[in-house]
C-alpha atoms as a PDB file:
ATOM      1  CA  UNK A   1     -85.170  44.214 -43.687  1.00  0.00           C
ATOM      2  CA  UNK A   2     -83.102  43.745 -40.148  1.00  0.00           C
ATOM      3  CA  UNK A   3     -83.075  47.068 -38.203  1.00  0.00           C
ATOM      4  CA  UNK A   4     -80.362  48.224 -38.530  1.00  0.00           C
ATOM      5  CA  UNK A   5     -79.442  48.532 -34.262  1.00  0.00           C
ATOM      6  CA  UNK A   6     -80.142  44.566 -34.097  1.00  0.00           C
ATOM      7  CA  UNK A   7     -77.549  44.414 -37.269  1.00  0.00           C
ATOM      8  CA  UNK A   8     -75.179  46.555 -34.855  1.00  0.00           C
ATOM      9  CA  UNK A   9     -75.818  44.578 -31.774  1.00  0.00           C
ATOM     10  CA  UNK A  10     -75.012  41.342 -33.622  1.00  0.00           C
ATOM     11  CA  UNK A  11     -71.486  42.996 -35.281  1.00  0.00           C
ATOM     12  CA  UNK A  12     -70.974  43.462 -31.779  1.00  0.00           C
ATOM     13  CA  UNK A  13     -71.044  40.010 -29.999  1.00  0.00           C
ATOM     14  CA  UNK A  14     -69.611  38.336 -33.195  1.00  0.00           C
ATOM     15  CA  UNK A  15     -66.850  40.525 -33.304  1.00  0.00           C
ATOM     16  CA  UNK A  16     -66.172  39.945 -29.609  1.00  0.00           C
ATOM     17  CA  UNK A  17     -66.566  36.820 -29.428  1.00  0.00           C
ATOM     18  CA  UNK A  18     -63.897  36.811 -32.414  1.00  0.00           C
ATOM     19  CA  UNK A  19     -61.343  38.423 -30.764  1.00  0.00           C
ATOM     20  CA  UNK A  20     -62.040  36.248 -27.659  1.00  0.00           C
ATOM     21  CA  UNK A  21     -60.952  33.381 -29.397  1.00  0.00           C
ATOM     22  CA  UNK A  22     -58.161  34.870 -31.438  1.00  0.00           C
ATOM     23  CA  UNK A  23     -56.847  35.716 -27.521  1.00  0.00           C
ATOM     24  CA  UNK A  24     -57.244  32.514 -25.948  1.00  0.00           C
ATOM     25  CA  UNK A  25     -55.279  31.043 -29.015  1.00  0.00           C
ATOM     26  CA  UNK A  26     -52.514  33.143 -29.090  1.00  0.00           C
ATOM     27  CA  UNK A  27     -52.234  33.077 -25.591  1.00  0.00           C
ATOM     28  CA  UNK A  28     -52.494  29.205 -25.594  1.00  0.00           C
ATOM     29  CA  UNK A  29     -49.895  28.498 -28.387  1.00  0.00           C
ATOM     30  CA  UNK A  30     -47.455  31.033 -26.211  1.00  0.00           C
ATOM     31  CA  UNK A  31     -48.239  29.108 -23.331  1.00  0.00           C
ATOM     32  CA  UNK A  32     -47.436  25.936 -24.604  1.00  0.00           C
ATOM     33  CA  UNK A  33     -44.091  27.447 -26.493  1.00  0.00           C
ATOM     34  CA  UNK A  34     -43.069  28.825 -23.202  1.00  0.00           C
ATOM     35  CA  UNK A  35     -43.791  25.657 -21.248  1.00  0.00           C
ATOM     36  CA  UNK A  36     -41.831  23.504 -23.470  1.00  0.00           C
ATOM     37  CA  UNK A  37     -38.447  25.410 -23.519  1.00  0.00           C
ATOM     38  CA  UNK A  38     -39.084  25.570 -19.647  1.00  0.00           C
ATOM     39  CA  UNK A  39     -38.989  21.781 -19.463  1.00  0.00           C
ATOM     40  CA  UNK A  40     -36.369  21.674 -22.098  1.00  0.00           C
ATOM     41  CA  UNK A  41     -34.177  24.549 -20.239  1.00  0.00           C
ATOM     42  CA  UNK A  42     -34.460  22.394 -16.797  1.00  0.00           C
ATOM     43  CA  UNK A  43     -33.976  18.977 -18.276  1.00  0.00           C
ATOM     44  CA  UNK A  44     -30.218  20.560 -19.603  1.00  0.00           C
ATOM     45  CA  UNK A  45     -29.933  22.320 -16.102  1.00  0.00           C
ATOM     46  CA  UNK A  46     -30.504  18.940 -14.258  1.00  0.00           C
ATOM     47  CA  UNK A  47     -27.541  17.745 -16.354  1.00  0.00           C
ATOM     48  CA  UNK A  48     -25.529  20.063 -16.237  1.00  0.00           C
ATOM     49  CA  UNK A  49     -25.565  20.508 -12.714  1.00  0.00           C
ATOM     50  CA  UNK A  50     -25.116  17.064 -11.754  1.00  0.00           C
ATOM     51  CA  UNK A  51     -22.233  16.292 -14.508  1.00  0.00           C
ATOM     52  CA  UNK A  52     -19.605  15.767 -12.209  1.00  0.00           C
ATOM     53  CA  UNK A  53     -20.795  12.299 -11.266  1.00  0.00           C
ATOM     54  CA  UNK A  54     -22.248  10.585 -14.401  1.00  0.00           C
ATOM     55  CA  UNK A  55     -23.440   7.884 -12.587  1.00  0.00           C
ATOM     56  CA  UNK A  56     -25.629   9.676  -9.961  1.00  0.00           C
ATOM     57  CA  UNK A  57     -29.252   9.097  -9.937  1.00  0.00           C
ATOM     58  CA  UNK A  58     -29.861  12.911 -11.396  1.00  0.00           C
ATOM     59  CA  UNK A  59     -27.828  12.644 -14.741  1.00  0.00           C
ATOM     60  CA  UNK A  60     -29.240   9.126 -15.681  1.00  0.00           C
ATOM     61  CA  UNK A  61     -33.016  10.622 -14.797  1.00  0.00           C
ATOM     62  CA  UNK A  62     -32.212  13.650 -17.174  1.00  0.00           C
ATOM     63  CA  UNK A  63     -30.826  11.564 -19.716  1.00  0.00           C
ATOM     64  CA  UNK A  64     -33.970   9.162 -19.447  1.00  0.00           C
ATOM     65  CA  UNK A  65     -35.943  12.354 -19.615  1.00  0.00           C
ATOM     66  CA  UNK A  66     -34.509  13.851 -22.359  1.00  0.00           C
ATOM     67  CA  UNK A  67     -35.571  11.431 -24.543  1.00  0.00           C
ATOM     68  CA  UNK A  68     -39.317  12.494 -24.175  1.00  0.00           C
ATOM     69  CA  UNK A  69     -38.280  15.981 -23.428  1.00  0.00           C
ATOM     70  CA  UNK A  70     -36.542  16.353 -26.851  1.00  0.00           C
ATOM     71  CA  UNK A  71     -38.514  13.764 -29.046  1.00  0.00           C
ATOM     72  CA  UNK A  72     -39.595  16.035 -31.997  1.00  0.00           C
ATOM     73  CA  UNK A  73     -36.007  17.263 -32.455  1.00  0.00           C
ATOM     74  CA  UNK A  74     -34.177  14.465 -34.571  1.00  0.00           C
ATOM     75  CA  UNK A  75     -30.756  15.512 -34.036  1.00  0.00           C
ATOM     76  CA  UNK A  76     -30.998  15.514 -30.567  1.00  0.00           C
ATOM     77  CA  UNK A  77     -32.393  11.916 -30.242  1.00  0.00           C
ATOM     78  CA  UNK A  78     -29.294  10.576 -32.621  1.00  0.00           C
ATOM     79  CA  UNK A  79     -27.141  12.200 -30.164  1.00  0.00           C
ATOM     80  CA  UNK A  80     -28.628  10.477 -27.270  1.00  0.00           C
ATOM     81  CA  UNK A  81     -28.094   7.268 -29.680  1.00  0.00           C
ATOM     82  CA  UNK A  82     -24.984   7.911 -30.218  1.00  0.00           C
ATOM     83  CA  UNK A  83     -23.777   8.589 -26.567  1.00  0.00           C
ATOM     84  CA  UNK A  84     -25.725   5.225 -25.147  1.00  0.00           C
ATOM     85  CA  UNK A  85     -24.102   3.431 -27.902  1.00  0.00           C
ATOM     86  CA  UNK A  86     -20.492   5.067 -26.576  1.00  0.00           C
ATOM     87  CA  UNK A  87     -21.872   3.997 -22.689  1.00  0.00           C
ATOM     88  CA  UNK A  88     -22.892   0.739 -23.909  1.00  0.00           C
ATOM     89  CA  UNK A  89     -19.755  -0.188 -25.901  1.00  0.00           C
ATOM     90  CA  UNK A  90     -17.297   1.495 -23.692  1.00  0.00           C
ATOM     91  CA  UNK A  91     -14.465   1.999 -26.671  1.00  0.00           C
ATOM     92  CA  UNK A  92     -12.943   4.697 -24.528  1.00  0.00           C
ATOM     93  CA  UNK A  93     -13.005   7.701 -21.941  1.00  0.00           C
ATOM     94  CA  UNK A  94     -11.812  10.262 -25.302  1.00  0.00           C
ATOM     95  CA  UNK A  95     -14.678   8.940 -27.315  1.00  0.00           C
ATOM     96  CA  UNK A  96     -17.552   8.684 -24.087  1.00  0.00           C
ATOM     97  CA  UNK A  97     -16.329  12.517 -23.684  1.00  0.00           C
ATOM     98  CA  UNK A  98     -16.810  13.687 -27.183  1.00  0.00           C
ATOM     99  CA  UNK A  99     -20.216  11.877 -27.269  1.00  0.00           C
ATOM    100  CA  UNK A 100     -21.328  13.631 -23.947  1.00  0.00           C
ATOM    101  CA  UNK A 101     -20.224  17.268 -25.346  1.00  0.00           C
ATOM    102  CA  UNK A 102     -21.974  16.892 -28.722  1.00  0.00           C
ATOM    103  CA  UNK A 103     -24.741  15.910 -26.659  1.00  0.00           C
ATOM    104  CA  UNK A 104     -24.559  18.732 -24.382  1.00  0.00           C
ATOM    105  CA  UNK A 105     -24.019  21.350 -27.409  1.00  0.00           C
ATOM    106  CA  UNK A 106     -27.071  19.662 -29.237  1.00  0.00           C
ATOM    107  CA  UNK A 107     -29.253  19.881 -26.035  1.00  0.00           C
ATOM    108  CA  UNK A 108     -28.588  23.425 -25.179  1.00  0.00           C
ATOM    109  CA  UNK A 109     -28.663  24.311 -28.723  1.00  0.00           C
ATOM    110  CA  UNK A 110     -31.946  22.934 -29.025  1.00  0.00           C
ATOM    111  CA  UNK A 111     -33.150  24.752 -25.488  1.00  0.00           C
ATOM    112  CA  UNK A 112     -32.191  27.974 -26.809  1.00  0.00           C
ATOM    113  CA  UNK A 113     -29.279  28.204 -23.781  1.00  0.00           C
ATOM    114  CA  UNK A 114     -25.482  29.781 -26.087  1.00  0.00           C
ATOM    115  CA  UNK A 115     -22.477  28.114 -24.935  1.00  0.00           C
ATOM    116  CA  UNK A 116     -20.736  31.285 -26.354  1.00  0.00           C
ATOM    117  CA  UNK A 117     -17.207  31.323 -24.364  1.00  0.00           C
ATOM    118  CA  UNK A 118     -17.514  27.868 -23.128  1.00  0.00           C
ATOM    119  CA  UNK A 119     -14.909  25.277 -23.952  1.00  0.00           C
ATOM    120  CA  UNK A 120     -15.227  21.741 -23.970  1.00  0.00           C
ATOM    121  CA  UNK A 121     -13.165  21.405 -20.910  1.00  0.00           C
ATOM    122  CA  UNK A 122     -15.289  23.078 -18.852  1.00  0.00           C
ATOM    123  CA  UNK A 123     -18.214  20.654 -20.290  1.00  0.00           C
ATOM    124  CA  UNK A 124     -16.189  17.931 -19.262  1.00  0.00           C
ATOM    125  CA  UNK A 125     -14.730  19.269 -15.927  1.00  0.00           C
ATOM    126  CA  UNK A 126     -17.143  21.457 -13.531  1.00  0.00           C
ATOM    127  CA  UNK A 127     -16.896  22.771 -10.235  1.00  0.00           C
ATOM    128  CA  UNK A 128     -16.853  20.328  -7.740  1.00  0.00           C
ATOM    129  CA  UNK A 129     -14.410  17.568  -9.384  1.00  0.00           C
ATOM    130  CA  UNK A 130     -10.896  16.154  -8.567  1.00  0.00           C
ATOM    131  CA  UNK A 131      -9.840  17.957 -11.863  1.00  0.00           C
ATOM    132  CA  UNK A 132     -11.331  21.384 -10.661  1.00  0.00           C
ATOM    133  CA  UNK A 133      -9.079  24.351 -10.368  1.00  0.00           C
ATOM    134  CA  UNK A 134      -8.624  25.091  -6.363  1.00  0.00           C
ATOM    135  CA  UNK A 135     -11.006  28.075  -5.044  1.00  0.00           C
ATOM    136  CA  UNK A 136      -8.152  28.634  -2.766  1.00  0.00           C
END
């Protein structure tokens, strides 16, 4: 029979080296949670920010991006579908600016960001355009 100290000593380093593990997994899966909505959160900022000229080299990178960014989240790749198809086929500014703000909503929805109090409109005309309210 063990003595009963070396049974103690082995509890010990087993349970430690237990609760070592359950730490670097926890902290590991937040890490990796966290990391992802960061890229997420400044793939939509990239986009947002540079929306007033949808051809600059910014928005098209961010587009291109999202596509990787966003590829386990099915809705948000047949909105980026659906908005290339729009840019391909060119069938109309109304119809290339309801693509662009269901792909907006979808994005930000997806990257945790609410659009709570923000119209379309403002989707579609930011700070910094010929449409902009003056400042003055």
């Amino acid at each position: 029979m063990p003595d009963s100290t070396f049974v103690w000593v082995g509890v010990t380093v087993v349970s430690s080296l237990v609760s070592g593990l359950i730490g670097v997994l926890v902290s590991t899966l937040a890490y990796r949670r966290l990391e992802r909505r960061r890229v997420r959160v400044d793939t939509v900022r990239k986009l947002l920010a540079n929306r007033f000229n949808m051809k600059s080299v910014a928005v098209l990178q961010a587009l291109n991006e999202a596509i990787v960014v966003f590829h386990d989240c099915p809705d948000v790749v047949r909105q980026l579908k659906a908005f290339h198809h729009v840019v391909v086929t060119r069938p109309g500014e109304e119809a290339a600016n309801d693509a662009f703000v269901s792909l907006l909503k979808v994005l930000c929805r997806r990257s945790a960001i609410t659009l709570e109090g923000v119209n379309d409109g403002y989707l579609l005309r930011p700070f910094g355009t010929d449409t902009a309210t003056s400042l003055r």
